[in-house]
Protein backbone atom coordinates (compact mmCIF):
# COMPACT_ATOMS: atom_id res chain seq x y z
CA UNK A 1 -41.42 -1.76 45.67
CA UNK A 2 -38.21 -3.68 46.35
CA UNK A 3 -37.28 -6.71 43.73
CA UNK A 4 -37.43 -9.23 45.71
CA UNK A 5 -41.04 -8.42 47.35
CA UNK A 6 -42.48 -7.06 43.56
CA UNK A 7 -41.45 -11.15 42.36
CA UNK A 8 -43.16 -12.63 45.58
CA UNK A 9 -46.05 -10.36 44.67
CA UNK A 10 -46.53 -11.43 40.72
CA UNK A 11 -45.73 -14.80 42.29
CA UNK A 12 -48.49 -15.16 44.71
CA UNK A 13 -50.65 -13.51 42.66
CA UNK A 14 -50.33 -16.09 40.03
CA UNK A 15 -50.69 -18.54 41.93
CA UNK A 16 -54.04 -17.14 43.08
CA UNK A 17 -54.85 -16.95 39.42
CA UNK A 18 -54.37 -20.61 38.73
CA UNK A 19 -56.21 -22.11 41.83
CA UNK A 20 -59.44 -20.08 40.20
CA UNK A 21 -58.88 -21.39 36.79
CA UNK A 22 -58.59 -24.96 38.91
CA UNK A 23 -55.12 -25.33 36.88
CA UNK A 24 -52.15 -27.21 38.59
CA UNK A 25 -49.72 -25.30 39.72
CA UNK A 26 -46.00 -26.76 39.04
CA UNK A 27 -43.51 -25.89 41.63
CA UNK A 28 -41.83 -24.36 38.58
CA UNK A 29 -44.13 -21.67 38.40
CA UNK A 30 -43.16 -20.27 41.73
CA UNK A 31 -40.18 -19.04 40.73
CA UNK A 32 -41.92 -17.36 37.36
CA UNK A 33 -40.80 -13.40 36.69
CA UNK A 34 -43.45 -11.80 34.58
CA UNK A 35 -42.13 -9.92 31.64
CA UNK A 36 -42.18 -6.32 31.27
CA UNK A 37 -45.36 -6.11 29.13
CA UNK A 38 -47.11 -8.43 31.58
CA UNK A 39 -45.80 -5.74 34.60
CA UNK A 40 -46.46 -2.71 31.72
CA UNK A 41 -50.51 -3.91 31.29
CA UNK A 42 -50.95 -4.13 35.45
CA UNK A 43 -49.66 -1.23 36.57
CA UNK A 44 -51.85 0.79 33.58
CA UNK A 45 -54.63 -0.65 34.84
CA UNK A 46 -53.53 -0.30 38.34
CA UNK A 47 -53.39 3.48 37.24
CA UNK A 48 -56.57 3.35 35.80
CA UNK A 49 -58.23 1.80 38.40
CA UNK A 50 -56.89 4.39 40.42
CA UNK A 51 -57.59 7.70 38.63
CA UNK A 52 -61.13 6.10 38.39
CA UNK A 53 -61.73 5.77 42.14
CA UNK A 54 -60.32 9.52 42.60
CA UNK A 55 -62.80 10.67 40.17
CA UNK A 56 -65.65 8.90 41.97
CA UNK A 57 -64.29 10.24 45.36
CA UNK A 58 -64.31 13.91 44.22
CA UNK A 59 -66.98 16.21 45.82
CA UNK A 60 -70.23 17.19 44.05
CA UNK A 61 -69.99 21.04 42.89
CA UNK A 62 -71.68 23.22 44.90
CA UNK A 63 -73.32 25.95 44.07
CA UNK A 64 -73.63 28.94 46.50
CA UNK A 65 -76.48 31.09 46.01
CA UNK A 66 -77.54 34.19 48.01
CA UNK A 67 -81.08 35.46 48.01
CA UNK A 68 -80.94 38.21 45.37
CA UNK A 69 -79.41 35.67 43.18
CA UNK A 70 -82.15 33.13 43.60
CA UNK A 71 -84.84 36.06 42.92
CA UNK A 72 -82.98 36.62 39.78
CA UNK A 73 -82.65 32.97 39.10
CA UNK A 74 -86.28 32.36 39.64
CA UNK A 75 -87.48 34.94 36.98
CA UNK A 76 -85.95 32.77 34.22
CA UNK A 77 -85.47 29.57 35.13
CA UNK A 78 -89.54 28.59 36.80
CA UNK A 79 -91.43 26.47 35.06
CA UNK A 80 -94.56 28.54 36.60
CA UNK A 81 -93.32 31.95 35.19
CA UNK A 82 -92.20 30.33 31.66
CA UNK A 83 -96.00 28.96 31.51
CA UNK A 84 -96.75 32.24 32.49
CA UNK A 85 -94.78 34.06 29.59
CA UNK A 86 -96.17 30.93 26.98
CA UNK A 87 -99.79 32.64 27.89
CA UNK A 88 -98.97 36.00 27.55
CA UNK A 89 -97.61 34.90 24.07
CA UNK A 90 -100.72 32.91 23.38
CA UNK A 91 -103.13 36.36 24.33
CA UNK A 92 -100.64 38.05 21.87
CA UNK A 93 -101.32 35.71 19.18
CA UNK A 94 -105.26 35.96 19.22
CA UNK A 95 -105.01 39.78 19.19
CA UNK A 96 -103.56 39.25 15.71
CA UNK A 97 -106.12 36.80 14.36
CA UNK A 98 -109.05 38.79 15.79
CA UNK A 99 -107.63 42.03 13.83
CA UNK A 100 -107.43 39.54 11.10
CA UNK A 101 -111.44 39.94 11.01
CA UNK A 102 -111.02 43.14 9.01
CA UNK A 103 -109.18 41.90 5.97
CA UNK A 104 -110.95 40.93 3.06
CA UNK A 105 -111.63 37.02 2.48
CA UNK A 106 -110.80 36.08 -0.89
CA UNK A 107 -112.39 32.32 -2.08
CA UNK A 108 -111.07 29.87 -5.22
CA UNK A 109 -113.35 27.16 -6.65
CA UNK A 110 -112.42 24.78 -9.44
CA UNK A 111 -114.80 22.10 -10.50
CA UNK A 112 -114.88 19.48 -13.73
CA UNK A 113 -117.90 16.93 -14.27
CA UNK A 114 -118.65 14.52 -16.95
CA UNK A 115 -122.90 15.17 -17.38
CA UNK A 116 -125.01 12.64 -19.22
CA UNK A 117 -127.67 13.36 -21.53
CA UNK A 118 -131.45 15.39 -19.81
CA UNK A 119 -133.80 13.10 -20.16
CA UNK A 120 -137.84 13.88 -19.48
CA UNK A 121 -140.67 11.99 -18.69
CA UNK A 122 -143.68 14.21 -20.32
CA UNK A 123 -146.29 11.09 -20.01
CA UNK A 124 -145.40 8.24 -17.70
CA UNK A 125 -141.98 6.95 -17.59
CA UNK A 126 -142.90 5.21 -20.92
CA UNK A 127 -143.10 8.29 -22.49
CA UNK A 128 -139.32 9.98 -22.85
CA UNK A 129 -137.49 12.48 -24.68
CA UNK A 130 -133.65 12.98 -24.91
CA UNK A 131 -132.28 16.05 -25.32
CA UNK A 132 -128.64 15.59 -25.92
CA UNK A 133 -126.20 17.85 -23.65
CA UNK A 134 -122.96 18.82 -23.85
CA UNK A 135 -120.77 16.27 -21.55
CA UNK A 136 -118.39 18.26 -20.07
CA UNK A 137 -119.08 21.03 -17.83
CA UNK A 138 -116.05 23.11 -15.73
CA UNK A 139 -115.70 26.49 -13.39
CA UNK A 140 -112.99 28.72 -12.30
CA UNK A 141 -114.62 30.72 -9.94
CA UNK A 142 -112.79 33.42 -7.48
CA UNK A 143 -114.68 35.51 -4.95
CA UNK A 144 -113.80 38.30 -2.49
CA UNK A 145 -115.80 39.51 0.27
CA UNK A 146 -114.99 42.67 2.46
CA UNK A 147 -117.00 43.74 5.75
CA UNK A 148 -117.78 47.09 5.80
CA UNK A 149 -120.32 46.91 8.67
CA UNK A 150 -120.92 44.62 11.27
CA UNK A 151 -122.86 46.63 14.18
CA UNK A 152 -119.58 46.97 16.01
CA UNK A 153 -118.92 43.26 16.66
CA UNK A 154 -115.43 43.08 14.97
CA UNK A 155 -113.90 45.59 16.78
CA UNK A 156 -115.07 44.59 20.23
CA UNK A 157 -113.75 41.42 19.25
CA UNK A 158 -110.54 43.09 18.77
CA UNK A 159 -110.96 45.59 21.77
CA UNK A 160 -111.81 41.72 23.82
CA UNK A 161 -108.53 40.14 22.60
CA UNK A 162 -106.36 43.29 23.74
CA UNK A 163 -107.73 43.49 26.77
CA UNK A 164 -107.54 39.27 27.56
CA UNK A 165 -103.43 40.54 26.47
CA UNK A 166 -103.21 43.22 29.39
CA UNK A 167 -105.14 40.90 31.63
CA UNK A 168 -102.49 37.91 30.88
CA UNK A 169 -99.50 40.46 31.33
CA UNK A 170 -101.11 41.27 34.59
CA UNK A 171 -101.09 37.28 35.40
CA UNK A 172 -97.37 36.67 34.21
CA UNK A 173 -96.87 39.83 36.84
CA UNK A 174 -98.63 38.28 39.51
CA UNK A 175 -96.99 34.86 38.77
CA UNK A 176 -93.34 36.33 39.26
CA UNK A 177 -94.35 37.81 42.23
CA UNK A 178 -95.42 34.53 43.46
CA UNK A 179 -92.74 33.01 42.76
CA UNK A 180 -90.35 35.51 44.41
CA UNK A 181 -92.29 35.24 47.60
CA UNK A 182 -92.34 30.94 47.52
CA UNK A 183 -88.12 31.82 47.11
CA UNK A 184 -88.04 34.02 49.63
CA UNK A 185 -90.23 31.43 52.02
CA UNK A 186 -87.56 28.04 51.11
CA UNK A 187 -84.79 30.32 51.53
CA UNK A 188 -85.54 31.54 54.66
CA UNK A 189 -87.08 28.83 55.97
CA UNK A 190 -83.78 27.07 54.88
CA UNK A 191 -81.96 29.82 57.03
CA UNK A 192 -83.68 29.33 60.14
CA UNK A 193 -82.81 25.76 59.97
CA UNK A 194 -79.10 26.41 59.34
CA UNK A 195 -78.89 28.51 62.68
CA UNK A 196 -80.90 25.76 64.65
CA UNK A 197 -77.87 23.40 63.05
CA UNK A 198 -75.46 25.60 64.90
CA UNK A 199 -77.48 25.48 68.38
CA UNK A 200 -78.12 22.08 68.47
CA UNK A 201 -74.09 21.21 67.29
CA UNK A 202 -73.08 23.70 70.21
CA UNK A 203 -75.83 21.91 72.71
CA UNK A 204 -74.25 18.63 71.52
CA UNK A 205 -71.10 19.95 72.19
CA UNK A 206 -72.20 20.96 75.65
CA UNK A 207 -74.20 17.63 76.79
CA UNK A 208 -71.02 15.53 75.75
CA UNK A 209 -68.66 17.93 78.19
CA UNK A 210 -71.83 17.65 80.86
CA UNK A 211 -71.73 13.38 80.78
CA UNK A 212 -68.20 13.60 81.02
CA UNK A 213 -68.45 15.73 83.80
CA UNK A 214 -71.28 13.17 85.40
CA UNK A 215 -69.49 9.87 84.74
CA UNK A 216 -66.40 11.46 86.57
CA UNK A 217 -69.30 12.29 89.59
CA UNK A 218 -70.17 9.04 89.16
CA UNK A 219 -67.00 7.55 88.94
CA UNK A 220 -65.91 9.32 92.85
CA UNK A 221 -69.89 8.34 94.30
CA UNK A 222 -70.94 11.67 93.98
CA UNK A 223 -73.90 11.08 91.64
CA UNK A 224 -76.25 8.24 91.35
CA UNK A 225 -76.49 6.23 87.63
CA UNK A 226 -79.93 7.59 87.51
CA UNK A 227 -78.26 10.65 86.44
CA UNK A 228 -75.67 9.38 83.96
CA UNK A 229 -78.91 8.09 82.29
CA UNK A 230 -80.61 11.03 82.37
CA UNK A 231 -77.49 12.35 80.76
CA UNK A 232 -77.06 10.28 78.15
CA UNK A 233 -81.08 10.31 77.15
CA UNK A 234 -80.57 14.48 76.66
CA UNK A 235 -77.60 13.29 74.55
CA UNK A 236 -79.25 10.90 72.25
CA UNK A 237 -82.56 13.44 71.82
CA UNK A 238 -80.56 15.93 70.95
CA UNK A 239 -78.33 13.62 68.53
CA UNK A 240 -82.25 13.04 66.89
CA UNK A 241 -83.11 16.36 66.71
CA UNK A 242 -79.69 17.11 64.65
CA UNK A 243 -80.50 14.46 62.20
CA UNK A 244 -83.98 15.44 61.95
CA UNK A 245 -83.18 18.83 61.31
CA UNK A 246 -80.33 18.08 58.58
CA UNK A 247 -82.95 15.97 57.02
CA UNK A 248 -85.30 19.28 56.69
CA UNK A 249 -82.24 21.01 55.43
CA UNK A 250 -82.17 18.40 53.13
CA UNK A 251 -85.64 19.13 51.87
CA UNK A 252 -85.78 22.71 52.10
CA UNK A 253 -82.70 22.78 49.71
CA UNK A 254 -84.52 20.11 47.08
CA UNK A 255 -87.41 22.28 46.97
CA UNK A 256 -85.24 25.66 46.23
CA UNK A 257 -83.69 23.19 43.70
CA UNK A 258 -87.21 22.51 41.83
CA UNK A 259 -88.44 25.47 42.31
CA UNK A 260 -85.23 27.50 40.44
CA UNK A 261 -84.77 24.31 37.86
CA UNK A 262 -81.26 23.79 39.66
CA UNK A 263 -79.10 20.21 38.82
CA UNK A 264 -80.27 17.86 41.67
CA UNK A 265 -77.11 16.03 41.47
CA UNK A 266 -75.15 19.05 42.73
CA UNK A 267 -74.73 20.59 46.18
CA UNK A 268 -76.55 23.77 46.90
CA UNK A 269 -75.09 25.72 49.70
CA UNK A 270 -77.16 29.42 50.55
CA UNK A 271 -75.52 32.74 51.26
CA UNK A 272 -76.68 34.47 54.29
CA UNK A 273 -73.94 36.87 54.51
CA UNK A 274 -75.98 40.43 55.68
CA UNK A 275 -79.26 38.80 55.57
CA UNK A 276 -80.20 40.06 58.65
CA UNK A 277 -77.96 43.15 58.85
CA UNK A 278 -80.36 44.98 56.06
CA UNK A 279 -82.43 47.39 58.69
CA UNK A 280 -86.80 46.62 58.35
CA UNK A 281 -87.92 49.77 56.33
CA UNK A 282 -91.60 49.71 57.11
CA UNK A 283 -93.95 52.11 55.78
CA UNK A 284 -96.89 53.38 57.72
CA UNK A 285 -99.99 51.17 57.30
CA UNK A 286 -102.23 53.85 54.80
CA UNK A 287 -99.07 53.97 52.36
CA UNK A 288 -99.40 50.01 52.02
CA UNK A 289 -103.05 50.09 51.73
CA UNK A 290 -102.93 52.59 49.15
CA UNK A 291 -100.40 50.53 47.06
CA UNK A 292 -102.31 47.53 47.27
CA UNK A 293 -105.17 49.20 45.45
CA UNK A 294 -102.70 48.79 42.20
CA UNK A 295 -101.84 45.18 43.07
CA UNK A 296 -102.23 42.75 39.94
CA UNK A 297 -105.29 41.07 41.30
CA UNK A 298 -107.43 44.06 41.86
CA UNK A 299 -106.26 45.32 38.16
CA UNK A 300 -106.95 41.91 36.51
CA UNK A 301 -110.59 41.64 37.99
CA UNK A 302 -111.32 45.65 36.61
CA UNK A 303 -110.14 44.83 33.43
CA UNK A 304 -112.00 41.54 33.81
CA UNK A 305 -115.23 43.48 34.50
CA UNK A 306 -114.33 45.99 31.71
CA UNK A 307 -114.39 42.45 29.06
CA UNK A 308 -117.81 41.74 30.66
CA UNK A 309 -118.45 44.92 29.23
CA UNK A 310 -117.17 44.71 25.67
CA UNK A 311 -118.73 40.93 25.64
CA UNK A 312 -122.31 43.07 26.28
CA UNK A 313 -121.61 45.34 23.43
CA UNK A 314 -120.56 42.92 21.10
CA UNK A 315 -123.89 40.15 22.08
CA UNK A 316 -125.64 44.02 21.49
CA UNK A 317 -124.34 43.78 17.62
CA UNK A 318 -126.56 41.15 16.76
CA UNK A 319 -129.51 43.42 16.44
CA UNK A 320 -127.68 45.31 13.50
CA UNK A 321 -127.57 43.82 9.94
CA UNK A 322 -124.17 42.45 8.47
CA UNK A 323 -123.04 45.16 5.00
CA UNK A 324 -119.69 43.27 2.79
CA UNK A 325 -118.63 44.21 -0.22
CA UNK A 326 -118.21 41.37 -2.86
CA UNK A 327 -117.04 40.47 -5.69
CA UNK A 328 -116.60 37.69 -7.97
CA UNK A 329 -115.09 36.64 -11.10
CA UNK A 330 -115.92 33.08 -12.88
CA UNK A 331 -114.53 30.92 -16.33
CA UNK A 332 -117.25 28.90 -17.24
CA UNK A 333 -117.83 26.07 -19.89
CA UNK A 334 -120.29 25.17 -21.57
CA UNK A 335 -122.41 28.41 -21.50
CA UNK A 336 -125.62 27.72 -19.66
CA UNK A 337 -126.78 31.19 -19.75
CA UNK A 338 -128.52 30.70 -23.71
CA UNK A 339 -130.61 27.42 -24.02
CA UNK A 340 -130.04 25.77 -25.87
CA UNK A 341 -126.36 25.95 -24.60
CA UNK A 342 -123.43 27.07 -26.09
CA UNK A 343 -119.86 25.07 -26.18
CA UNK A 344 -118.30 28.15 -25.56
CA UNK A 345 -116.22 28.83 -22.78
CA UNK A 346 -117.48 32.31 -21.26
CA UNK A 347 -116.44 35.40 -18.29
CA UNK A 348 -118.86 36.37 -15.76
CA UNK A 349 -118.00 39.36 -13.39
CA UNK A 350 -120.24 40.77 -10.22
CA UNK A 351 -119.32 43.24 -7.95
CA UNK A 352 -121.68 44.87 -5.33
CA UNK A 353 -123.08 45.55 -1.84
CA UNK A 354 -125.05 42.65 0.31
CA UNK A 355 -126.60 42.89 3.61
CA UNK A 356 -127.72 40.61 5.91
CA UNK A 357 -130.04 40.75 9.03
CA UNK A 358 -130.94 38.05 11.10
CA UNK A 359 -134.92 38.45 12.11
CA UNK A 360 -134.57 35.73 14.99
CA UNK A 361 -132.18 37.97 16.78
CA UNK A 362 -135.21 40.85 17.17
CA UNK A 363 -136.12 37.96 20.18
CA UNK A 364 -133.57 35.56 20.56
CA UNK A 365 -130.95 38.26 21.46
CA UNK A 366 -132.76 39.60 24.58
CA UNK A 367 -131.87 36.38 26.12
CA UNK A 368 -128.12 36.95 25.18
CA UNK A 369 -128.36 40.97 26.36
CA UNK A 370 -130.08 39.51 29.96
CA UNK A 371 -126.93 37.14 30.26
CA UNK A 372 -124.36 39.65 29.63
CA UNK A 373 -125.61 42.13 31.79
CA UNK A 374 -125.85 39.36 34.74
CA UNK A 375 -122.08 38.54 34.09
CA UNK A 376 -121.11 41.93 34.85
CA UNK A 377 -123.03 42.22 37.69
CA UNK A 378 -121.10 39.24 39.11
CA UNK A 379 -117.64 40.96 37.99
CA UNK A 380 -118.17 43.68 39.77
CA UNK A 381 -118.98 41.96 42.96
CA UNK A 382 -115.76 39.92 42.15
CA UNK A 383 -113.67 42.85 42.18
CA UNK A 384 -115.35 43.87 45.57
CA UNK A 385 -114.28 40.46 46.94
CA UNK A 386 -110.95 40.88 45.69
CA UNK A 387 -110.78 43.96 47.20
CA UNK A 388 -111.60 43.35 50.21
CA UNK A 389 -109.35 39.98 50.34
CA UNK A 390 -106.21 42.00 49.53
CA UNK A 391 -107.22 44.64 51.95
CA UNK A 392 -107.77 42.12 54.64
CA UNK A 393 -104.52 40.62 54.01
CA UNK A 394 -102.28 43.63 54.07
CA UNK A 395 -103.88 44.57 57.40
CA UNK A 396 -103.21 41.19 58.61
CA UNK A 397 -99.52 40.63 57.73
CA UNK A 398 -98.92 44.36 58.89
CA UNK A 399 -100.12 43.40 62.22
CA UNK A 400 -97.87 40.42 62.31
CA UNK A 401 -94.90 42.27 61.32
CA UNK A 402 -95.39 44.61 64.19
CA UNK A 403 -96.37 41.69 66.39
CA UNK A 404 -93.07 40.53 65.32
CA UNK A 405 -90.67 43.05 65.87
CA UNK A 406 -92.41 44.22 69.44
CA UNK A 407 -91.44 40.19 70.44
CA UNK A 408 -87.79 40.47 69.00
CA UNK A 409 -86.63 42.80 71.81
CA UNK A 410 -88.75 40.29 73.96
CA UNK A 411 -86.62 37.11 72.85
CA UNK A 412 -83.33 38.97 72.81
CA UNK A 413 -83.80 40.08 76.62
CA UNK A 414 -84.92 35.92 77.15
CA UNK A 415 -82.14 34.58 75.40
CA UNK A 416 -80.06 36.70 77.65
CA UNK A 417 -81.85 35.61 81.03
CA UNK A 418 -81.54 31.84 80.11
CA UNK A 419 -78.15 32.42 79.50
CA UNK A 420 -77.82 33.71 83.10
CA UNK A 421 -79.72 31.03 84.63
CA UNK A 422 -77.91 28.14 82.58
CA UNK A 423 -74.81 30.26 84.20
CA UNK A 424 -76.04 29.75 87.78
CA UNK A 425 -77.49 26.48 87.65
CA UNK A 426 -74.18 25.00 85.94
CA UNK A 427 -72.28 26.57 88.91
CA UNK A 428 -74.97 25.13 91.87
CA UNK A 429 -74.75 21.69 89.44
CA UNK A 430 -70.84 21.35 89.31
CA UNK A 431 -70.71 22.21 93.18
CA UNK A 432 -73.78 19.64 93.86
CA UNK A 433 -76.38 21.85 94.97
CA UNK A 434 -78.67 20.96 91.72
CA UNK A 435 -80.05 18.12 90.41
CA UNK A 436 -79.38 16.36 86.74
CA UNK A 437 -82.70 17.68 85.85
CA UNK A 438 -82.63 21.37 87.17
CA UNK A 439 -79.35 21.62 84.85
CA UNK A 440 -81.21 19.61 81.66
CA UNK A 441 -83.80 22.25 81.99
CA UNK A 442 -82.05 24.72 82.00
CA UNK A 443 -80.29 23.94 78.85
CA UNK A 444 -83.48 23.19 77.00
CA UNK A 445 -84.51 26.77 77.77
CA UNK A 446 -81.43 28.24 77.03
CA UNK A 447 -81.68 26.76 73.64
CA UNK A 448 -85.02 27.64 73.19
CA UNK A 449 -84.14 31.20 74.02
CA UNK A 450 -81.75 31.37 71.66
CA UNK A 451 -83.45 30.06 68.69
CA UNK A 452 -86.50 31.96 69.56
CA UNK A 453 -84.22 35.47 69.18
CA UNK A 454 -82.82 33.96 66.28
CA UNK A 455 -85.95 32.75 64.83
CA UNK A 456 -87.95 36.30 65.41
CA UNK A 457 -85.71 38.16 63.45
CA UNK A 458 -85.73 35.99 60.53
CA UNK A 459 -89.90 35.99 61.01
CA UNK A 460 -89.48 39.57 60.80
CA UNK A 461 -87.70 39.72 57.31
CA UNK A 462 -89.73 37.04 56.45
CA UNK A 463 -92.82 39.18 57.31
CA UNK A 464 -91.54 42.28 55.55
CA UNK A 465 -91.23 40.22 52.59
CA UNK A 466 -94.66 38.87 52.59
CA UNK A 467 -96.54 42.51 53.73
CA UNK A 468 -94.35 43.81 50.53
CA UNK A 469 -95.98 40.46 48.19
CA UNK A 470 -99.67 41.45 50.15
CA UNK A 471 -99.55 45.01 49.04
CA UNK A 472 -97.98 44.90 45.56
CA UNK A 473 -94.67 46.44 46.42
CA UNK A 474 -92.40 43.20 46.24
């Protein structure tokens, strides 16, 4: 800046300062110069100011993520699959304290008491006699008691816990898988927007060079303003569908965001490079239905029935008696074992066998047995259901898939026709042998065609994905 204009500047500007502090200004103070730490403090926080606003006005970071990534992503960043994992822990855990049953359990008492004297009534309450006692009494006592027999229930217990383990691995399985194919779905789904995006900018492109074209028609009396309008109206529902469609973008990318635990403040851009270059290797429809007999939710409801099973074996224990070993080992004072009593301190050791039986189980238990075995009953028909569910459902998607591809070749060979006729009709249009509307229609089928052919192959990948999820093989 130039002397002379940098003084008028610090001039005017204090002169604006003054009038909002409502001080007079003196004609003196026009002519003021600031001095140099006056010009040093605005222009650093001119420069701050500055390098402030260029911070703001920097672009989010973006992250670009391609689908193998995301997959990847998913398995350890999903809040589903980390409950998942916490579970599988948790099963791990109870396996421990259920082979905990066999150890020995070892008990401590400790107890002190002040006593009074033992007083008896022989006649009437009028009639006593005192015997005098000694007034402390204490016990260390420690005891230790070890099953040896317990009609099988502790180690179904066990056998119960470790198979709840395998059936929770089996879950967190199923629950990646899951998640892979809800990935798969957003990121797709994300895809086949983006290529819409690029029709609809291209028809944009297109309707903009067409109202041109009409105006100019208009402009020389060739064309009535009926069809500018109808111009302009394909013009503004196409604008609508663009922003419609960049808000489902929009969405489609905050969901992949949630769903892989991604920083909502920062851009996510996806990378379809070769997405649909990868050729559809389908297997033949027995080799998926074969496959999908392994799938996690046939193998969780078998092992399912097979805990029905333990659960009837161990309710079955309850008709056999209970065998521990014990022992025990006990400081006592006074000693109660002589009466008179002694004011001794004395030892007292045991060691043996005890069993126990419960009678009431001879007919409470049938009950219990009755129960069990209708449990298992209704496993079994669970697994049949889940069977035939998965079963259903491979057949289905495999079906679709071929549906599918038969229609790509379909919507490739449209796209192509609509392409030709938008050709023709542009030509007949431009020389005035076709109406506003013959040419508008023609445009929405062209791109119709064209996102249809687009659209069919993603389906298809899509589909291939999802048979893959339906038959265990993602």
């Amino acid at each position: 800046m130039e002397p002379e204009r940098l003084k008028n500047y610090f001039t005017i500007n204090k002169v604006q300062k003054l009038a909002v502090m409502r001080l007079p200004v003196h004609s003196a103070d026009i002519g003021y110069v600031p001095s140099r730490h006056f010009v040093f403090c605005l222009v650093s926080t001119y420069l701050v100011c500055f390098t402030l606003k260029c911070a703001q006005a920097q672009p989010p970071k973006v992250n670009r993520l391609s689908l193998q990534q995301a997959l990847a992503l998913s398995v350890t960043a999903n809040k589903t699959i980390e409950k998942a994992r916490i579970e599988t822990d948790i099963a791990e855990e109870d396996v421990r304290e259920k082979q905990e049953l066999k150890l020995p359990e070892i008990d401590f008492h400790s107890a002190y008491a002040q006593i009074t004297n033992l007083t008896e009534f022989r006649h009437g309450l009028g009639d006593k006699v005192i015997t005098h006692t000694i007034p402390v009494i204490a016990d260390v006592t420690t005891a230790t008691k070890m099953p040896l027999y317990s009609g099988g229930r502790i180690k179904h217990t066990i056998l119960r816990a470790e198979q709840a383990q395998e059936v929770a691995g089996m879950n967190l399985g199923k629950t990646i898988n899951d998640v892979r194919i809800d990935v798969i779905g957003i990121f797709l789904r994300i895809y086949k927007m983006m290529e819409l995006q690029k029709l609809i900018l291209e028809n944009i492109n297109e309707e903009q060079d067409r109202l041109k074209e009409v105006k100019a028609f208009k402009a020389h009396g060739t064309v009535t303003k009926n069809e500018v309008l109808r111009a302009e109206l394909q013009l503004s529902d196409m604008q609508l569908t663009l922003m419609t469609n960049k808000r489902n973008i929009a969405i489609g990318a905050h969901d992949l965001q949630t769903i892989l635990q991604l920083d909502e403040n920062e851009a996510l851009e996806i990378d379809t490079t070769g997405l649909l270059a990868t050729p559809l290797n389908v297997l033949s429809q027995e080799a998926y239905a074969q496959a999908s007999l392994k799938k996690e939710e046939i193998r969780m409801a078998q092992q399912e029935e097979a805990i029905r099973q333990t659960e009837r074996k161990i309710v079955k224990g309850n008709y056999y008696p209970t065998i521990n070993l014990f022992a025990a080992y006990a400081f006592n004072y006074p000693n109660y074992m002589f009466f008179p009593p002694d004011p001794y301190l004395y030892t007292l050791g045991r060691v043996g066998i005890e069993a126990t039986f419960n009678i009431s189980s001879l007919y409470k238990n049938k009950t219990r047995m009755h129960l069990a075995d209708k449990r298992i009953q209704q496993q079994q028909v669970q697994t049949e259901i889940v069977k035939n569910a998965v079963s259903d459902d491979v057949f289905r998607k495999y079906m679709q898939l071929e549906d599918i591809r038969d229609k790509i070749a379909v919507t490739e060979k449209a796209s192509s026709q609509a392409s030709e006729n938008y050709r023709i009709v542009r030509v007949k249009y431009l020389n005035q042998l076709a109406l506003i509307t013959e040419m508008i229609d023609a445009d929405n089928a062209l791109l119709q065609a064209r996102f249809n052919a687009v659209s069919a192959r993603i389906d298809a990948v899509m589909k291939l994905y999802e048979l893959n999820h339906a038959s265990g093989l993602l």
